[in-house]
C-alpha atoms as a PDB file:
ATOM      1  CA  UNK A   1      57.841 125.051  71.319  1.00  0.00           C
ATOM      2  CA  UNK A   2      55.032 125.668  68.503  1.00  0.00           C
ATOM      3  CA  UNK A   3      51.974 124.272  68.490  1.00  0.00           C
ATOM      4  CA  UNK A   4      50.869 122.933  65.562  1.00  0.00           C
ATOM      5  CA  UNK A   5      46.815 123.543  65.819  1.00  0.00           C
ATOM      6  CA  UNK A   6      46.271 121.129  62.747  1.00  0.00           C
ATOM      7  CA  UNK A   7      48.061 118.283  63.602  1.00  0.00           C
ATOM      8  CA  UNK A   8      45.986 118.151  67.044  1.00  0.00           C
ATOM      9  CA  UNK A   9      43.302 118.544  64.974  1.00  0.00           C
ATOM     10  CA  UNK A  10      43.949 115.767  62.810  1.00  0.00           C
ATOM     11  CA  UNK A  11      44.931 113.177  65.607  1.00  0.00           C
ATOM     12  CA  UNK A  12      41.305 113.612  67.358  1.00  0.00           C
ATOM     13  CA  UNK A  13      39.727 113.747  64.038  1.00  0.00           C
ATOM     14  CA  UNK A  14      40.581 110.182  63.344  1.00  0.00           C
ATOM     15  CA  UNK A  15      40.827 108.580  67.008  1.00  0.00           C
ATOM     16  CA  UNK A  16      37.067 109.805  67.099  1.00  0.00           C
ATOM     17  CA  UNK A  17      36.268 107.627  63.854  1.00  0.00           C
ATOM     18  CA  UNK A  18      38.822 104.960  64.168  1.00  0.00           C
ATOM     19  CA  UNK A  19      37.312 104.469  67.655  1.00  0.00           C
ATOM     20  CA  UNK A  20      33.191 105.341  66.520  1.00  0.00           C
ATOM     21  CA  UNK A  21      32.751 107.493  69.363  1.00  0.00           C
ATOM     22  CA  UNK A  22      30.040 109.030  68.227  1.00  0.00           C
ATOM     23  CA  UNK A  23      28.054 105.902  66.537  1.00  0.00           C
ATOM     24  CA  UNK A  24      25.126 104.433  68.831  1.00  0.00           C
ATOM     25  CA  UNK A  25      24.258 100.880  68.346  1.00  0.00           C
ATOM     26  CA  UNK A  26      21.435  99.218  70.903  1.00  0.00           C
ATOM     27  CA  UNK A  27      22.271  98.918  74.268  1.00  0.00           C
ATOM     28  CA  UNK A  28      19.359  97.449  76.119  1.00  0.00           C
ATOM     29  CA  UNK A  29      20.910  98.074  79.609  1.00  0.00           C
ATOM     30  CA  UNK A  30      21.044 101.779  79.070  1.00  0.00           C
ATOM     31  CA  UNK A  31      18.137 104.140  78.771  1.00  0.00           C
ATOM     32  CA  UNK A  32      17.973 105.603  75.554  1.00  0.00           C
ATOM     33  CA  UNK A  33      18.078 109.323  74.666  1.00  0.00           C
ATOM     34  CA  UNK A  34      17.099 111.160  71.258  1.00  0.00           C
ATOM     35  CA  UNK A  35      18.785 114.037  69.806  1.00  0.00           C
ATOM     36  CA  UNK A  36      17.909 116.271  66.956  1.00  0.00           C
ATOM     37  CA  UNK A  37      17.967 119.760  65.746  1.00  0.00           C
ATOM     38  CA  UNK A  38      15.887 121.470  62.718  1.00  0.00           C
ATOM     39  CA  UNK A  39      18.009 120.159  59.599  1.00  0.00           C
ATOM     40  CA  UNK A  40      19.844 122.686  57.515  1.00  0.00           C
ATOM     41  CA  UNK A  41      18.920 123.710  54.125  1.00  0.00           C
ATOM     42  CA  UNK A  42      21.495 122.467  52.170  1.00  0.00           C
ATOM     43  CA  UNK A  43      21.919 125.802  49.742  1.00  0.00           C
ATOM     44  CA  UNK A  44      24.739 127.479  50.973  1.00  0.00           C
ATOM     45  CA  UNK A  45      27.687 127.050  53.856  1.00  0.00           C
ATOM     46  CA  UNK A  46      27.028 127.257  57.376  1.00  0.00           C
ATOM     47  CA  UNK A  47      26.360 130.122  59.631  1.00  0.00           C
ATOM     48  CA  UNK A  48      26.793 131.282  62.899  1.00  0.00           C
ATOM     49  CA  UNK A  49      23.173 130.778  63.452  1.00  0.00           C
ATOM     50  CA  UNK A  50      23.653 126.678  62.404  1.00  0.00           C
ATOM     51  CA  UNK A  51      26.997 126.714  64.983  1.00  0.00           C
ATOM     52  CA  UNK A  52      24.848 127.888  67.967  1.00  0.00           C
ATOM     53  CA  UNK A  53      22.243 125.419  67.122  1.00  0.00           C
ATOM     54  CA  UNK A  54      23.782 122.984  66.780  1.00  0.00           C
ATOM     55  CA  UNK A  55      26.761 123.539  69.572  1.00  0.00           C
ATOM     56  CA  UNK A  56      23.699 123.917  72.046  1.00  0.00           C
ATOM     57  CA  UNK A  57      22.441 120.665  71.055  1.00  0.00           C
ATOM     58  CA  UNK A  58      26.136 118.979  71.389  1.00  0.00           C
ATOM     59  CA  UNK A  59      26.793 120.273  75.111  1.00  0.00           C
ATOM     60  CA  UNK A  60      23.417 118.914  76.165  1.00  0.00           C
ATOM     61  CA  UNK A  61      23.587 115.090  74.213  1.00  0.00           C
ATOM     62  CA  UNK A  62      27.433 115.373  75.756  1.00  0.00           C
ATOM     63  CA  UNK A  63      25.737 115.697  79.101  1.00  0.00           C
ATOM     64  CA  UNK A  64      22.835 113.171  78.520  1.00  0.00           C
ATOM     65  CA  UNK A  65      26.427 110.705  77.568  1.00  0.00           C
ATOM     66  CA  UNK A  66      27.785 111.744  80.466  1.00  0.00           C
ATOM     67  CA  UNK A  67      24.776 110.650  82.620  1.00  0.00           C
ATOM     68  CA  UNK A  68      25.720 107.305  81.010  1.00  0.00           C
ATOM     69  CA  UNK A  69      22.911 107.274  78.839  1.00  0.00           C
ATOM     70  CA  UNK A  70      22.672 105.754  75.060  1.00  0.00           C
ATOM     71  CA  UNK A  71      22.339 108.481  73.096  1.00  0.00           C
ATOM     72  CA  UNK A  72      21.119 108.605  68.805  1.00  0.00           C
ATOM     73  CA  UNK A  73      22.118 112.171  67.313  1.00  0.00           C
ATOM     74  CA  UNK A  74      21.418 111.559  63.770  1.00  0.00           C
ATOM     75  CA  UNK A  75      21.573 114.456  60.964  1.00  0.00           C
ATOM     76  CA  UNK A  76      19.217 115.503  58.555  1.00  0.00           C
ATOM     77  CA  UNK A  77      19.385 117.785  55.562  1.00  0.00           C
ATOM     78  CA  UNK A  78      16.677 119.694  54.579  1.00  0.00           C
ATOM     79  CA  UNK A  79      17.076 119.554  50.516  1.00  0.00           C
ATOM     80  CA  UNK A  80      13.417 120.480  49.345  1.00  0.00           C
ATOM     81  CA  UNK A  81      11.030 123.320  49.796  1.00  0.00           C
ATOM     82  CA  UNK A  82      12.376 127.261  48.337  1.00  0.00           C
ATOM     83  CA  UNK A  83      15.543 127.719  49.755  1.00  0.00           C
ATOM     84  CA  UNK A  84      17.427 124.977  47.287  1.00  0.00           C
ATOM     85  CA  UNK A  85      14.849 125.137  44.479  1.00  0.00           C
ATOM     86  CA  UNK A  86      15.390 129.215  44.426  1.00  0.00           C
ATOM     87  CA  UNK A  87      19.098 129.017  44.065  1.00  0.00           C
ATOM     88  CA  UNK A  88      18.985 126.657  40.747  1.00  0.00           C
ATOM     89  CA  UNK A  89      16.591 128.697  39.346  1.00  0.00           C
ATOM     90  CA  UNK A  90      18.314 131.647  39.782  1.00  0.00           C
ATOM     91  CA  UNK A  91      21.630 129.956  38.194  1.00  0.00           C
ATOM     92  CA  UNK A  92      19.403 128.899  35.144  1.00  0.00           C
ATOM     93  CA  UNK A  93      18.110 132.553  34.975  1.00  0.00           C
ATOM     94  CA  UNK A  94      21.991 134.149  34.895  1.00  0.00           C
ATOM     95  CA  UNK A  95      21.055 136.234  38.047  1.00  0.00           C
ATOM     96  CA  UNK A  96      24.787 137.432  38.101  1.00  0.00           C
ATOM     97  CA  UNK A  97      23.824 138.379  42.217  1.00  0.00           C
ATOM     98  CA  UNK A  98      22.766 134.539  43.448  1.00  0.00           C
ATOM     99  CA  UNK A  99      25.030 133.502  41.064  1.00  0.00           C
ATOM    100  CA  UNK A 100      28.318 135.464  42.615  1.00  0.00           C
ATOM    101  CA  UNK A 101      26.865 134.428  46.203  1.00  0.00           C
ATOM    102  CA  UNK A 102      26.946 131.023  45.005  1.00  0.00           C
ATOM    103  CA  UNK A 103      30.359 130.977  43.856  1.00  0.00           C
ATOM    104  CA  UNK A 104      31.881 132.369  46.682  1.00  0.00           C
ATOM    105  CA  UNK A 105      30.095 129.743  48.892  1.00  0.00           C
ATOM    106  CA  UNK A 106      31.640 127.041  46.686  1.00  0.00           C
ATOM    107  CA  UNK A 107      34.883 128.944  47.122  1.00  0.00           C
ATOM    108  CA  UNK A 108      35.307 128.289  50.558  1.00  0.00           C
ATOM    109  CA  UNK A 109      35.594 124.835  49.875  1.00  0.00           C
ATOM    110  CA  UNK A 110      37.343 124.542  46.414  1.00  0.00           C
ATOM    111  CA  UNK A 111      40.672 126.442  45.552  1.00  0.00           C
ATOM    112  CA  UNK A 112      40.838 125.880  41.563  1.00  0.00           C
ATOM    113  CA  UNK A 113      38.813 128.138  39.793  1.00  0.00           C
ATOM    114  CA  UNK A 114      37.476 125.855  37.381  1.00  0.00           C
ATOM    115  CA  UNK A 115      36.633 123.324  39.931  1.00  0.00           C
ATOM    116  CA  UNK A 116      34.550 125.894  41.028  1.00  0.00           C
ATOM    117  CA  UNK A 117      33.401 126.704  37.640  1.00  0.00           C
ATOM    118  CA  UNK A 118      32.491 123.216  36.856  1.00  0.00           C
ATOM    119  CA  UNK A 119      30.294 122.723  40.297  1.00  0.00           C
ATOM    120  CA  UNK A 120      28.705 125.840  39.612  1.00  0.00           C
ATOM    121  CA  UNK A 121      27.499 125.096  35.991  1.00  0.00           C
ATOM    122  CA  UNK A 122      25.712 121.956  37.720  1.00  0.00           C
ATOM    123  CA  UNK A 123      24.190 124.178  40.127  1.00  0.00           C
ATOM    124  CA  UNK A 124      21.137 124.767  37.940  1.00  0.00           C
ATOM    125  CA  UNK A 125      20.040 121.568  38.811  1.00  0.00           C
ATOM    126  CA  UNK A 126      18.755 121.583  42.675  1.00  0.00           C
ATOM    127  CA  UNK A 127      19.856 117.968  43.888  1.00  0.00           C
ATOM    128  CA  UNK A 128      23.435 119.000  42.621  1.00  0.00           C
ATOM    129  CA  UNK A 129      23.620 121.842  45.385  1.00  0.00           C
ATOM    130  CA  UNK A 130      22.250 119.446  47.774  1.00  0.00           C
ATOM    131  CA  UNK A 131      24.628 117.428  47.070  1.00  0.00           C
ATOM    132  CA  UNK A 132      27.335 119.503  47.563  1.00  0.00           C
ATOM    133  CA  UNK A 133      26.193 121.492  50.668  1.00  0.00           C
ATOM    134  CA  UNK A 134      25.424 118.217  52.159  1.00  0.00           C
ATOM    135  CA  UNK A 135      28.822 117.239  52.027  1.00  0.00           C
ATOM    136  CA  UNK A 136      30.384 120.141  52.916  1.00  0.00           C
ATOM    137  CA  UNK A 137      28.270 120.866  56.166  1.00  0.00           C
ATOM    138  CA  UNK A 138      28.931 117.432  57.186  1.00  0.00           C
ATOM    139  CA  UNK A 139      32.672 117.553  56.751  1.00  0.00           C
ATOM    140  CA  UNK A 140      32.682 120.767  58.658  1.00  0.00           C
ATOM    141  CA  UNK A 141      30.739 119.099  61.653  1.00  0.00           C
ATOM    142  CA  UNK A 142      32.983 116.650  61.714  1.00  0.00           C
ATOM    143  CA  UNK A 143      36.085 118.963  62.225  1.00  0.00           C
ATOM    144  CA  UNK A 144      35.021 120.909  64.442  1.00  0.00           C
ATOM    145  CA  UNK A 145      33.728 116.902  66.365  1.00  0.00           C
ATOM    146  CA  UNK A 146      30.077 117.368  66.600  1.00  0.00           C
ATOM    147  CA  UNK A 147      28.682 114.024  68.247  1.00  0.00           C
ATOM    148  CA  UNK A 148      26.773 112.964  65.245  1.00  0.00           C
ATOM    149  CA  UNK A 149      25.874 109.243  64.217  1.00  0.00           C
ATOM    150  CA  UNK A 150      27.011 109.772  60.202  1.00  0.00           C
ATOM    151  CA  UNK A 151      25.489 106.391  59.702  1.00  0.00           C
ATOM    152  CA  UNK A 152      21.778 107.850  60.248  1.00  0.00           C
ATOM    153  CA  UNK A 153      22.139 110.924  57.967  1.00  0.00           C
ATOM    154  CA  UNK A 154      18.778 111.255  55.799  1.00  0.00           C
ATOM    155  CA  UNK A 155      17.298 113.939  53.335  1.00  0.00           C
ATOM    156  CA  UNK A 156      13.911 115.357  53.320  1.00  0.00           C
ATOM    157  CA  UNK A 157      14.090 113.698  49.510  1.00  0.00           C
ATOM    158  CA  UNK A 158      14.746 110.192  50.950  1.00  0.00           C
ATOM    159  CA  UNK A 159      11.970 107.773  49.783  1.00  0.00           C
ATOM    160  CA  UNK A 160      11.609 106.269  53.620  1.00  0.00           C
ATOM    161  CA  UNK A 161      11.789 109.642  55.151  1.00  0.00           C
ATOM    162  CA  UNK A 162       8.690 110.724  52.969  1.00  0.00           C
ATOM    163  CA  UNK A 163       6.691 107.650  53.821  1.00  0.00           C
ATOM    164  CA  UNK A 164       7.348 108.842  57.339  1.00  0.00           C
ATOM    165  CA  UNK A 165       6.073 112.810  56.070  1.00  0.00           C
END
């Protein structure tokens, strides 16, 4: 008998967001516990570095759960400061080296060439790779069933989240 690795996958995937396992609403009988991690840059795909972090963080919010506590793990993206900025302006420069780096980031997500073509041409603008990283760390977080609360994502370029700063 084969195992079919994907289809497993695929059956957790959605019992976890058909059932909202992982969203946290207000439950005044439980205590309440806070999670959080330093937010990514959103420039470029995940690394191991971002799958221990975060991983550590799961295990212990999956314990604090566990203890029957009511637990918020939200994400956050960090989308300002050097690390995005640097990457459209070395797009808008042609620096063919950021530029091939680049590409083969998008490349792990995209299989048609011009696809990745087309998202890389609106690299030079920094919200676009934001955008895009964004979305791709969060879809891998989800496969791989990180416990986060997808309804409390924010940016460090949300309006509220800079009143906050």
């Amino acid at each position: 008998m084969e195992i079919n690795q994907k289809e497993i996958e695929d059956k957790w995937q959605k019992i976890w967001e058909d059932k909202k396992v992982f969203e946290t609403n207000l439950d005044e009988k439980k205590e309440k516990f806070f999670g959080t991690v330093a937010y990514p840059y959103a420039n470029s795909i995940l690394h191991i570095g971002h799958g221990r972090t975060f991983t550590s963080a799961e295990i212990f919010l999956r314990y604090q759960r566990l203890l029957g506590k009511n637990v918020l793990f939200p994400m956050g993206f960090h989308i300002s400061g050097t690390p995005v900025l640097a990457v459209a302006d070395a797009i808008k420069k042609g620096e063919e080296k950021q530029i091939k780096i680049t590409k083969d980031a998008i490349s792990e997500y995209l299989d048609d060439e011009n696809k990745i073509e087309e998202t890389l041409k609106t690299f030079k603008e920094a919200e676009n790779i934001a955008k895009f990283f964004s979305q791709t760390i969060e879809d891998s977080f989800k496969k791989i069933g990180i416990g986060i609360d997808w309804r409390r994502k924010f940016s460090t370029g949300d309006k509220l989240y800079n009143k906050f700063i």
